[in-house]
Protein backbone atom coordinates (compact mmCIF):
# COMPACT_ATOMS: atom_id res chain seq x y z
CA UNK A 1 63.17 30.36 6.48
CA UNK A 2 59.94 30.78 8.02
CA UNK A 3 58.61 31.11 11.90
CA UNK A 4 55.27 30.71 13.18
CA UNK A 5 54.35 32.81 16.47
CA UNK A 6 53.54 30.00 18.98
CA UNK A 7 52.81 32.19 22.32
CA UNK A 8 53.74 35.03 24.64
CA UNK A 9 55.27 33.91 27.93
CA UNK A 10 54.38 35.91 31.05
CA UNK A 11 56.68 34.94 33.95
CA UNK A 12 54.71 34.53 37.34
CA UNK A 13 54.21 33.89 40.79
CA UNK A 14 51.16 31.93 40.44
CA UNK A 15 51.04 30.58 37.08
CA UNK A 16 47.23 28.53 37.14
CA UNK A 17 45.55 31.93 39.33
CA UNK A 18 47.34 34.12 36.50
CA UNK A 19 46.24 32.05 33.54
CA UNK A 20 43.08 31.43 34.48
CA UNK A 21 42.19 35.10 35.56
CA UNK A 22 43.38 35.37 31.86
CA UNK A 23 41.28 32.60 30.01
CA UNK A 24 38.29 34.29 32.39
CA UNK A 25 39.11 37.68 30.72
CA UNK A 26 39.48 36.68 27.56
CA UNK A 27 37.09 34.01 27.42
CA UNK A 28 40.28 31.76 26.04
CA UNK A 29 40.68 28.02 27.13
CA UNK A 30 42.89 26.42 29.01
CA UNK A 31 45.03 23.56 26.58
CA UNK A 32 47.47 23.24 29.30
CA UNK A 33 48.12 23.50 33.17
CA UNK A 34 50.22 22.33 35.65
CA UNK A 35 51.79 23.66 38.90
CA UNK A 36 55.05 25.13 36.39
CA UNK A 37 52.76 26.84 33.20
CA UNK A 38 49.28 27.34 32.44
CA UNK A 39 48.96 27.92 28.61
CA UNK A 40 45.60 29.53 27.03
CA UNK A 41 44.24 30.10 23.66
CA UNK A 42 41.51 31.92 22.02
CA UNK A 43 40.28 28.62 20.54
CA UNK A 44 42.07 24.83 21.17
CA UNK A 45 44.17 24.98 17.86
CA UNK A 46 44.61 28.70 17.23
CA UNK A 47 48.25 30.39 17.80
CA UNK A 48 49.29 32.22 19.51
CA UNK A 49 48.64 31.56 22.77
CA UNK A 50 49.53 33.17 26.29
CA UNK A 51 51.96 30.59 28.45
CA UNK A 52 52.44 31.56 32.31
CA UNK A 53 55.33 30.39 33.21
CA UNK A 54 56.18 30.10 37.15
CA UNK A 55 59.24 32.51 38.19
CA UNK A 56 59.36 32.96 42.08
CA UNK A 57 60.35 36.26 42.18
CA UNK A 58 57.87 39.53 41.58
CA UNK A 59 58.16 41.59 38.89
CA UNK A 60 60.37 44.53 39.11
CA UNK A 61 58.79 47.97 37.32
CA UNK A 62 57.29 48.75 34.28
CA UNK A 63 56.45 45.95 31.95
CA UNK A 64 58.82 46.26 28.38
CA UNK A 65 56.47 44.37 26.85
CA UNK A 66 52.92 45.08 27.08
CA UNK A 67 49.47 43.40 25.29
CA UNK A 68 47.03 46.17 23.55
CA UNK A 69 43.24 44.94 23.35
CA UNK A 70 40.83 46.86 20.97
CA UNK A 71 37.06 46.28 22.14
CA UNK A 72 33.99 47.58 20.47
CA UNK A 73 32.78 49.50 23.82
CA UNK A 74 35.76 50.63 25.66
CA UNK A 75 34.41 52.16 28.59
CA UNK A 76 31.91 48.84 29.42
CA UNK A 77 35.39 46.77 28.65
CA UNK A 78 37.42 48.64 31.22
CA UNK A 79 34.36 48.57 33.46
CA UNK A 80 34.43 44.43 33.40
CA UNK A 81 37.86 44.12 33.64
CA UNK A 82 38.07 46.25 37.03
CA UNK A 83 35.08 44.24 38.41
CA UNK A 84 37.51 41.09 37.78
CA UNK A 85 40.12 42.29 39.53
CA UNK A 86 42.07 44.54 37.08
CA UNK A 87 43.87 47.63 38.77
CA UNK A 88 44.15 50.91 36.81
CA UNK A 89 47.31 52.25 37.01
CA UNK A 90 49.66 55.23 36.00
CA UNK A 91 52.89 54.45 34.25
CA UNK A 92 53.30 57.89 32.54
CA UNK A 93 51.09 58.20 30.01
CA UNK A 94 49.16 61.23 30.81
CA UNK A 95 45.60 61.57 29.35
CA UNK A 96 45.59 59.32 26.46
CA UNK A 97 42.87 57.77 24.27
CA UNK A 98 44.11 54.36 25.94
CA UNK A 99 43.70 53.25 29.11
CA UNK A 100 46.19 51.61 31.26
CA UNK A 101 45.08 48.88 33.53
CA UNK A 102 47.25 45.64 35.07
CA UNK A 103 45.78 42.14 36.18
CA UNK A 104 46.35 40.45 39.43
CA UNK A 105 50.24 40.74 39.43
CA UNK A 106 51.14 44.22 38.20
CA UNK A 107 51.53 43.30 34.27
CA UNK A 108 50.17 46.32 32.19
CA UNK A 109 47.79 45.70 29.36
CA UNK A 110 45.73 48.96 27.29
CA UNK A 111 42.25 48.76 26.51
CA UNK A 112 42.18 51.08 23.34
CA UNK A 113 39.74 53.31 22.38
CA UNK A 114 37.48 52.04 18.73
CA UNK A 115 38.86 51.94 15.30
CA UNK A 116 38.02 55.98 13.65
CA UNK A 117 36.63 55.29 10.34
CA UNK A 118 39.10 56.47 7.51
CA UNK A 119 38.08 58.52 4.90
């Protein structure tokens, strides 16, 4: 048996604002939208993908599920993604070498600090 990852589905208010403040983030594209979902990817025919899916109710807490994004310049990284509308916000984790930010509707996501060279 074998199972290909297809896509994470975030549950929203606003599916098309949500996944397009996404595909803006990420610089993904948009291969599908209506008023229900809004599905990006990082190129047309790559998986996975990131599917918001409309749920009229807001989310409730902390996230269990959470994406983790590795740049090469953290601190510029985090600095874009507040100027797009990003929040930082505190769910615990104390002074870390992540940081903890959440996009338009409350779902956390950590920009990580770089890769230390092994050796």
């Amino acid at each position: 048996m074998t199972l290909e990852w297809e896509q994470v589905i975030v549950h929203c208010v606003d599916p098309v604002a949500l996944g397009q403040w996404w595909a803006e983030a990420l610089g993904w594209v948009v291969v599908h939208s209506s008023d229900d979902e809004f599905e990006i990817r990082s190129e047309p025919d790559r998986r996975p993908g990131l599917e918001f899916v409309r749920l009229d109710e807001p989310k409730k807490g902390k996230s269990r599920l959470h994406l983790d994004f590795r740049p090469d310049n953290q601190e510029a990284e985090v600095a874009r993604l507040l100027a797009h509308g990003a929040q930082r916000v505190d769910i615990g984790q104390g002074e870390q070498s992540w940081v903890v930010l959440s996009d338009p509707e409350g779902n956390e996501f950590c920009v990580l600090g770089q890769l230390q060279a092994s050796g």
